[in-house]
Protein backbone atom coordinates (compact mmCIF):
# COMPACT_ATOMS: atom_id res chain seq x y z
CA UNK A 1 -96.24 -136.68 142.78
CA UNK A 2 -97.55 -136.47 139.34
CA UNK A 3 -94.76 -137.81 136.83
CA UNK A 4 -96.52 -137.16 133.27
CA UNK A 5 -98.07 -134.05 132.32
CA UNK A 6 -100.10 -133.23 129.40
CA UNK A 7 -97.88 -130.33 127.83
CA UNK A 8 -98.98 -128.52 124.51
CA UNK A 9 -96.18 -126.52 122.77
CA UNK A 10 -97.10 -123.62 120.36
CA UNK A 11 -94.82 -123.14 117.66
CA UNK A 12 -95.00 -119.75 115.25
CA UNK A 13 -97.52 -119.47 112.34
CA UNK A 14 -95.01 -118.24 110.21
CA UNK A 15 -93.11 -121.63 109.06
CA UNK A 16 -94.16 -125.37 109.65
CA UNK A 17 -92.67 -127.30 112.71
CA UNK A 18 -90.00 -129.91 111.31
CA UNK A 19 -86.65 -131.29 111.14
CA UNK A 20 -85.54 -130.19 107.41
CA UNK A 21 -85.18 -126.54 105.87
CA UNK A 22 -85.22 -123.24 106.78
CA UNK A 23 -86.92 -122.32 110.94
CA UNK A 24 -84.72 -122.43 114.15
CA UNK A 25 -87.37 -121.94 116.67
CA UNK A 26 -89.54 -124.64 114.49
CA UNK A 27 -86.53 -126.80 115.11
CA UNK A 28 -86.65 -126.08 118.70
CA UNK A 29 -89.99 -127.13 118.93
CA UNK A 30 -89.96 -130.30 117.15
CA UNK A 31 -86.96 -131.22 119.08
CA UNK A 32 -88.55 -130.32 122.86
CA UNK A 33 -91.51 -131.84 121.96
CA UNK A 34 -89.27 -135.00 121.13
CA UNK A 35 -87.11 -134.76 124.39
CA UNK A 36 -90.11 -134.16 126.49
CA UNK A 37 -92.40 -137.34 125.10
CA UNK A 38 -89.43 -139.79 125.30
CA UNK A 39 -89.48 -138.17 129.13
CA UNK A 40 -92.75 -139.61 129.33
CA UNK A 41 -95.07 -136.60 128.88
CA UNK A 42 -97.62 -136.23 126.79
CA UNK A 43 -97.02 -133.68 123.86
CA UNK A 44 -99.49 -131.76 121.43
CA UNK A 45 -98.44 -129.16 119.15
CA UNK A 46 -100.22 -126.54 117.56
CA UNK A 47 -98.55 -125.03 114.70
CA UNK A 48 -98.87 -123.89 110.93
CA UNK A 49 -100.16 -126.42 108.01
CA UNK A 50 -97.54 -128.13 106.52
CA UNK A 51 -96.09 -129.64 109.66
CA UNK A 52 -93.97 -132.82 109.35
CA UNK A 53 -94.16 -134.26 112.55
CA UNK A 54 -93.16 -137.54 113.31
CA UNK A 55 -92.91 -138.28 117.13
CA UNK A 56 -94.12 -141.31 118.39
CA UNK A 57 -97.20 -140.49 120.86
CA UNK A 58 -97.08 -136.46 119.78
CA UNK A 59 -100.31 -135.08 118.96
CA UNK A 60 -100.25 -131.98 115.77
CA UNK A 61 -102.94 -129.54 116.01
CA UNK A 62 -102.83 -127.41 112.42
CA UNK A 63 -105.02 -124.41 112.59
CA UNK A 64 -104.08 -122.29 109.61
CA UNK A 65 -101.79 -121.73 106.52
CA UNK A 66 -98.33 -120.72 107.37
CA UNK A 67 -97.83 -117.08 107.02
CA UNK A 68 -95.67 -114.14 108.83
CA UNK A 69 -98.33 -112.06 109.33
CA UNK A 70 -99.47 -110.17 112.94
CA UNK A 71 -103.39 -110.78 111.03
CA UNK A 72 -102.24 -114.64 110.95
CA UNK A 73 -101.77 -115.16 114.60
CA UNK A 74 -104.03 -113.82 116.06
CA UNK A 75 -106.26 -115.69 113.54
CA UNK A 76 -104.42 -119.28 114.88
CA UNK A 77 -104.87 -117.92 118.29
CA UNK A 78 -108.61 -117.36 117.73
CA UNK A 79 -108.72 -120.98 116.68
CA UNK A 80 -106.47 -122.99 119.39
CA UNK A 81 -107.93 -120.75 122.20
CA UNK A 82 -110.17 -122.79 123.86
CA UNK A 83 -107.09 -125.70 124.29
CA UNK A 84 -105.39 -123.55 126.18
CA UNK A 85 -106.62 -124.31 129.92
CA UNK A 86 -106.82 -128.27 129.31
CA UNK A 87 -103.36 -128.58 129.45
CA UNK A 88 -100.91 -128.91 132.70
CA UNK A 89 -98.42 -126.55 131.10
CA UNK A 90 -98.55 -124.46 127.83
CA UNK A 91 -95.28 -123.38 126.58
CA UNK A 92 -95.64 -120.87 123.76
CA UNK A 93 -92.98 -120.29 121.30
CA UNK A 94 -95.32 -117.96 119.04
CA UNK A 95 -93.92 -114.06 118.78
CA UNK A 96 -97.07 -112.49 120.29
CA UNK A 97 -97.72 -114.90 123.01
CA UNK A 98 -101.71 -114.45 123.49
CA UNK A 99 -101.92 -117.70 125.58
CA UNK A 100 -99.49 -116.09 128.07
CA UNK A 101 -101.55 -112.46 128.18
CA UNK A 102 -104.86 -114.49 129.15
CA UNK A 103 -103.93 -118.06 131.03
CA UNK A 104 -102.02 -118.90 134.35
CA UNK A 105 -100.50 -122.14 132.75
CA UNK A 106 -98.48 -120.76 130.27
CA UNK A 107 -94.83 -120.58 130.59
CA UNK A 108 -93.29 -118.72 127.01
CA UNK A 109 -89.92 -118.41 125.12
CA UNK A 110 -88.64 -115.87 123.00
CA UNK A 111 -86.16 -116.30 120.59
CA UNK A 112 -85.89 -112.56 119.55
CA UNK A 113 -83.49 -110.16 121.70
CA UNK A 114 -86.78 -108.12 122.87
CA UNK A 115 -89.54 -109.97 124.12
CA UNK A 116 -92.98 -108.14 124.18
CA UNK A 117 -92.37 -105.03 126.66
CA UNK A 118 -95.50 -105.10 128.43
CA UNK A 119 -95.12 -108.66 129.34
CA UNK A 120 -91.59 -108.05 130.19
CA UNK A 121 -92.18 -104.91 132.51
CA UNK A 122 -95.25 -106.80 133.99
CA UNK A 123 -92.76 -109.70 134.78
CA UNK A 124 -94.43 -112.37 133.20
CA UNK A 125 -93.70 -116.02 132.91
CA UNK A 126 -90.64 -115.98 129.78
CA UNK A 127 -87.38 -117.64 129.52
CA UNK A 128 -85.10 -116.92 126.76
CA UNK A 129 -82.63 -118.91 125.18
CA UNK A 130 -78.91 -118.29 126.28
CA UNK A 131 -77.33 -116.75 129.27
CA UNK A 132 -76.03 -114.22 126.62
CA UNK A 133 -79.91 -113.29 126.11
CA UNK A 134 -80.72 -113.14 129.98
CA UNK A 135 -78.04 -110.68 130.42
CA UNK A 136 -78.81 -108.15 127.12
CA UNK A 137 -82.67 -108.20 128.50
CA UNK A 138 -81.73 -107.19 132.46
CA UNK A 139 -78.87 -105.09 131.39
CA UNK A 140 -81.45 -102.94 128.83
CA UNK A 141 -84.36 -103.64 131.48
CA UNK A 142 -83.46 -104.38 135.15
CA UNK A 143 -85.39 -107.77 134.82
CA UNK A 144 -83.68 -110.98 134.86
CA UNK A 145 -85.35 -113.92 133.23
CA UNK A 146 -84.31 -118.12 133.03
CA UNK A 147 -83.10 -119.09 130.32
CA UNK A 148 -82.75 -122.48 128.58
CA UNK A 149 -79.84 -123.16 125.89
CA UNK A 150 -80.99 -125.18 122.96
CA UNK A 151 -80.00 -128.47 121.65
CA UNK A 152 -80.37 -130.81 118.64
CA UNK A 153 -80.17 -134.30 118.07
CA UNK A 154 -76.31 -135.24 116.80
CA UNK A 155 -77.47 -138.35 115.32
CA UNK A 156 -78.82 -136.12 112.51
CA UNK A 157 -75.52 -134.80 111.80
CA UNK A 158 -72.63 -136.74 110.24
CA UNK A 159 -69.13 -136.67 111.70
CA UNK A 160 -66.24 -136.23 109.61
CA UNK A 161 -62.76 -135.05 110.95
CA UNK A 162 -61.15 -134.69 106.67
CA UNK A 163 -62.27 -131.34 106.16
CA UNK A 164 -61.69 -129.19 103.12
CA UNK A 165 -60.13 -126.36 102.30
CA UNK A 166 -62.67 -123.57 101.85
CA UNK A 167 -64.43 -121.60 105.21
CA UNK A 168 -68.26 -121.38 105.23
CA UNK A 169 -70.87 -118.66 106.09
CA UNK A 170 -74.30 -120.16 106.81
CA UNK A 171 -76.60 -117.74 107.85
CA UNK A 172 -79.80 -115.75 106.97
CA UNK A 173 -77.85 -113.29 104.52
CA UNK A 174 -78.57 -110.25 106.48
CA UNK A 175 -77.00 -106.85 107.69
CA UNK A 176 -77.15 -107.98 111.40
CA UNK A 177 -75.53 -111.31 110.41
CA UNK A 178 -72.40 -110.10 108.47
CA UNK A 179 -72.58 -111.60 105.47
CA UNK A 180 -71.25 -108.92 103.70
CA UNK A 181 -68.18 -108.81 105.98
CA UNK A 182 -67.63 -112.29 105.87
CA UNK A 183 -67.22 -112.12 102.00
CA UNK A 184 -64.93 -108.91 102.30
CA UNK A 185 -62.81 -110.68 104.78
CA UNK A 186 -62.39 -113.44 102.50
CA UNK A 187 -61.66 -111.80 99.37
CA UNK A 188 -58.88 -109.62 101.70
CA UNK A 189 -56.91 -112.68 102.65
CA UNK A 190 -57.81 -114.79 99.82
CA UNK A 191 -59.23 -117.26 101.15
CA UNK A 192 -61.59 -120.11 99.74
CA UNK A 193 -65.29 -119.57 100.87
CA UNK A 194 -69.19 -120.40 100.29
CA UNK A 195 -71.46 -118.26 101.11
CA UNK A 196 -75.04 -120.18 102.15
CA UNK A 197 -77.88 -119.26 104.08
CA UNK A 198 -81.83 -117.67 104.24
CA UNK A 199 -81.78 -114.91 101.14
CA UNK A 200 -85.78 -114.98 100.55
CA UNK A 201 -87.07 -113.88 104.35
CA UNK A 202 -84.43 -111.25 104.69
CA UNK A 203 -84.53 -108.06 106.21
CA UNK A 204 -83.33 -106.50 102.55
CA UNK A 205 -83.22 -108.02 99.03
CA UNK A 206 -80.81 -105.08 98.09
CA UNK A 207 -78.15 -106.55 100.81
CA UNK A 208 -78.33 -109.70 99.43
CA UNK A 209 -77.64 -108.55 95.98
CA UNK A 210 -74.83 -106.39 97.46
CA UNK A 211 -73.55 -109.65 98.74
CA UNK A 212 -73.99 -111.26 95.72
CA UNK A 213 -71.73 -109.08 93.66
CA UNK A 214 -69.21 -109.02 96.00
CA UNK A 215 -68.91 -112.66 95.10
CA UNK A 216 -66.62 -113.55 92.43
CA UNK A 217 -67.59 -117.31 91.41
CA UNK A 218 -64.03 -118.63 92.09
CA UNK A 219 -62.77 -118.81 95.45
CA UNK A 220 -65.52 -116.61 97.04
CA UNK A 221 -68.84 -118.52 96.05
CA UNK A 222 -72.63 -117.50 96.24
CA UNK A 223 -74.96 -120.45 97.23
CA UNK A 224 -77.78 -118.64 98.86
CA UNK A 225 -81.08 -121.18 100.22
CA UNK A 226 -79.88 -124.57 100.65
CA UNK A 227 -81.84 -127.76 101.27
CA UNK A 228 -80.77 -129.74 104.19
CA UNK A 229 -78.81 -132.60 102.67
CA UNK A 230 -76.61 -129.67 100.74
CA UNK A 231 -76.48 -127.76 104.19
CA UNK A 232 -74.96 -130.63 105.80
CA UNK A 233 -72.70 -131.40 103.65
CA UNK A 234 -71.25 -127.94 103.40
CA UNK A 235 -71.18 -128.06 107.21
CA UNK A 236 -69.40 -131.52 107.69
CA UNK A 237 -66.48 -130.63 104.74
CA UNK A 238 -65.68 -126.88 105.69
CA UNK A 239 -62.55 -126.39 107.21
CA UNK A 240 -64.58 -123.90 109.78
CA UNK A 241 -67.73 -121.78 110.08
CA UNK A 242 -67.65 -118.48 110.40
CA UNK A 243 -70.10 -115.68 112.64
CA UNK A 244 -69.27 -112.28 111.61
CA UNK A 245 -73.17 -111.55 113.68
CA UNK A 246 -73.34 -108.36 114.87
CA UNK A 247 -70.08 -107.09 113.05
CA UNK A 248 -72.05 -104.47 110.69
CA UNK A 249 -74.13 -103.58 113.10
CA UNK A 250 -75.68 -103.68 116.58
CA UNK A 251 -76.97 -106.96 117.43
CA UNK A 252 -77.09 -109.94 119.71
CA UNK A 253 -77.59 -113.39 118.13
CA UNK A 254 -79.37 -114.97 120.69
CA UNK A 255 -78.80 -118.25 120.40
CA UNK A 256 -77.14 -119.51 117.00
CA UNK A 257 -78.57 -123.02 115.94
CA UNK A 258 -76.12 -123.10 113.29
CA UNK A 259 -72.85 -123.40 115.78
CA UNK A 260 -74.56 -126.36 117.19
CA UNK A 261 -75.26 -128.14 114.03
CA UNK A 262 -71.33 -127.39 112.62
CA UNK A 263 -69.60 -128.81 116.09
CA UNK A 264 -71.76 -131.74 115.52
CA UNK A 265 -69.79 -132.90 112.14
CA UNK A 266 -67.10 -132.36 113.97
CA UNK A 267 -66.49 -129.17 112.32
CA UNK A 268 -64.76 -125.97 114.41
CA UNK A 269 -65.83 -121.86 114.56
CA UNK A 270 -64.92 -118.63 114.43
CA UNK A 271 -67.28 -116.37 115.74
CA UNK A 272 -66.90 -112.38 116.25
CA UNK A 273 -66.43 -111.57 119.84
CA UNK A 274 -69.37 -109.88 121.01
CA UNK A 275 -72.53 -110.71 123.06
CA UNK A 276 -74.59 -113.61 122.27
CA UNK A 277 -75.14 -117.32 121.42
CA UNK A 278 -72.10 -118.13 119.13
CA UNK A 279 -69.23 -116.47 121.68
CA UNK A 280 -71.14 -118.12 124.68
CA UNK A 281 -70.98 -121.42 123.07
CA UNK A 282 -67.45 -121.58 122.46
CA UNK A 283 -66.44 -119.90 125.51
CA UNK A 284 -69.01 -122.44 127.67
CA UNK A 285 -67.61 -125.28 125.91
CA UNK A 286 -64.19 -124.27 127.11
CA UNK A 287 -64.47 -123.01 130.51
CA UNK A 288 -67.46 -125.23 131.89
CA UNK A 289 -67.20 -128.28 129.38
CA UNK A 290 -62.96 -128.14 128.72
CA UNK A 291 -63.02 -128.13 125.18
CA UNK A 292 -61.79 -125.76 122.42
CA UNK A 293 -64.81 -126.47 119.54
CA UNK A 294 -63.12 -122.77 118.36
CA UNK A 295 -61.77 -118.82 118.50
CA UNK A 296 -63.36 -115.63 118.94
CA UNK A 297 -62.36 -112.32 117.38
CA UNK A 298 -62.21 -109.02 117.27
CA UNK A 299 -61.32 -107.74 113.76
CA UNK A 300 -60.66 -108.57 110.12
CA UNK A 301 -56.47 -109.31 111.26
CA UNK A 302 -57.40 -111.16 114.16
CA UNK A 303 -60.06 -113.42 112.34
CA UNK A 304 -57.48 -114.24 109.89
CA UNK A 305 -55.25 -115.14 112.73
CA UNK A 306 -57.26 -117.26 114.51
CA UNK A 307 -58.27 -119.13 111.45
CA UNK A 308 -54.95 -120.24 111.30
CA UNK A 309 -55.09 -122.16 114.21
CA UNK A 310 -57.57 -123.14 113.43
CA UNK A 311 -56.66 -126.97 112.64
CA UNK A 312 -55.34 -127.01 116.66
CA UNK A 313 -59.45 -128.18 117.18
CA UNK A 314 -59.82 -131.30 117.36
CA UNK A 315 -62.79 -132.26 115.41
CA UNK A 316 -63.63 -135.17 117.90
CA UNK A 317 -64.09 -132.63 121.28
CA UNK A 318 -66.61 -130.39 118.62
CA UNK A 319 -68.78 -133.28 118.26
CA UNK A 320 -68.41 -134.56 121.95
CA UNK A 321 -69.27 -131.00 123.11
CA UNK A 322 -72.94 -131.40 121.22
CA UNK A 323 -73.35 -134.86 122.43
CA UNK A 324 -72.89 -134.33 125.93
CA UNK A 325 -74.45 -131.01 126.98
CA UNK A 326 -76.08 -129.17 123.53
CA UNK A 327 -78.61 -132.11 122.78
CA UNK A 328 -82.23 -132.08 123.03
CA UNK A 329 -82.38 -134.87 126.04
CA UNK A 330 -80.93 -131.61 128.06
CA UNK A 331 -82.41 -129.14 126.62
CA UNK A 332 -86.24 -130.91 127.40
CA UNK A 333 -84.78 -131.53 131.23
CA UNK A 334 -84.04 -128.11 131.76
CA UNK A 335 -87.35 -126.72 130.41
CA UNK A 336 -89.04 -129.03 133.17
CA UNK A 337 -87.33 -127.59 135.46
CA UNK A 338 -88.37 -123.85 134.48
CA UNK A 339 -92.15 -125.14 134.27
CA UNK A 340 -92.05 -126.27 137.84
CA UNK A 341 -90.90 -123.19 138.93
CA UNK A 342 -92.97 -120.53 137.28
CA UNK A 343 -95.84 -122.84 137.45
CA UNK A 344 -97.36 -124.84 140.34
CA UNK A 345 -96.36 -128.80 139.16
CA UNK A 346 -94.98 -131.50 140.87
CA UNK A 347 -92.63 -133.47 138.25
CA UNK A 348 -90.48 -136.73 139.32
């Protein structure tokens, strides 16, 4: 029985693979690659220049500037190509998956609600990321697919149960994500709030602007980009974080990195009760894990509502939650077990 294989993760093109700054599936990647070589497999990368990497035993393959582009994939792909069938398993991250339209060893996850149609009607090799996602995909589709919840590493995040008084929105400022709302709902109940989060790879400068003005400067402040030392400490002193995703308008957060990192400094939500990663993650934490790390809601009143039970969480089962079942040991674990059985390996 063969207990290490020789696995080669493919990240996007678009951002660089690291711990720090703005790329969730980049994240992901760094942090499976992690899991899977302390495991005892043997991990390569391919990814964007610009990479910082630094995993004991974990190759990095570069192969081109960093760029969203369709042109710059396929010009990556052109380049890492002929690595492809050297590995046991590939497991592509990238948003076009070419590896998985041309080899047998390729497993791939999407992070978008939608993977590539004609390798989802074709029933091709794909796991997504939450059981939220499995169930929008077969409910649109007919086709169930695995799927494999993230985790981090809660040793990057500081615990703190003194909180402050202000509620925080970190997010890419976008339509889909509610940002807009969020501020609204704040200024309505006068509450103390930051807004922080993605405003350069946005969906529409104008909405951020729109959010912008909607900010006043005093209780309802506009932070925008943040680097990760400012991210986490907005994240370990808020008194809660807030989802308003898919409030404006139809759309599943699939996963929701974000929740993760706030439960880890010991810090609860509120997320809008609808489909996807931030209502399964409270709702799993309660029912399979018995903790309350938060509320859903369903409107403006109710948020309000909620948030003022809010200090009922205990910050210590928010951080407990992360440690025990949303960390990247898990996460690598359970991705094993998907490679074994879409792909012929035999793993102790």
């Amino acid at each position: 029985m063969k207990s290490k294989l020789n696995i080669l993760l493919i990240s996007s093109f678009a951002l660089p693979v690291k711990l720090r700054g703005y790329g969730g599936l980049e994240r992901v990647v760094y942090l499976l690659a992690k899991g899977l070589s302390e495991l005892g497999h043997k991990v390569t990368i391919v990814t964007c220049r610009g990479s910082e990497i630094n995993i004991r035993g974990v190759e990095v393959v570069e192969v081109c500037d960093c760029d969203f582009s369709i042109h710059n994939e396929k010009l990556a792909y052109s380049r890492y190509r002929d690595l492809v069938s050297r590995f046991d398993i590939v497991n592509d991250h990238s948003w076009l998956k070419l590896s998985l339209r041309e080899f047998n060893n390729v497993v791939g996850t999407h992070h978008a609600p939608i993977p590539p149609l004609d390798l989802l009607l074709t029933r091709s090799r794909i796991v997504l990321v939450s059981e939220s996602h499995s169930r929008y995909v077969e409910d649109r589709f007919g086709v169930k697919l695995p799927y494999v919840r993230h985790g981090i590493d809660p040793s990057q995040y500081p615990y703190r149960e003194g909180k402050e008084d202000y509620v925080l929105f970190l997010n890419r400022i976008d339509e889909e994500k509610g940002a807009l709302t969020f501020v609204k709902w704040c200024r309505k109940y006068n509450l103390k709030c930051i807004v922080a989060g993605e405003d350069k790879h946005v969906g529409s400068r104008e909405y951020v602007e729109k959010v912008m003005r909607e900010c006043n400067g005093k209780h309802v402040e506009f932070w925008g980009r943040v680097d990760e030392d400012e991210k986490i400490d907005l994240l370990s002193h808020a008194k809660c974080v807030v989802s308003f995703s898919g409030f404006e308008r139809d759309w599943v957060e699939v996963f929701g990195l974000f929740i993760l990192e706030s439960l880890a400094c010991g810090t609860p939500v509120l997320v809008y009760d609808t489909l996807g990663g931030p209502k399964e993650i409270v709702e799993f934490s309660r029912v399979a894990l018995g903790k309350v790390v938060g509320y859903t809601f369903t409107d403006l009143e109710d948020a309000y509502n909620k948030l003022r039970q809010i200090g009922n969480v205990r910050s210590s089962d928010c951080r407990e939650v992360v440690e025990k079942y949303f960390n990247y040991t898990r996460m690598s674990r359970e991705y094993l077990e998907v490679f074994k059985k879409f792909i012929a390996l035999e793993v102790e």
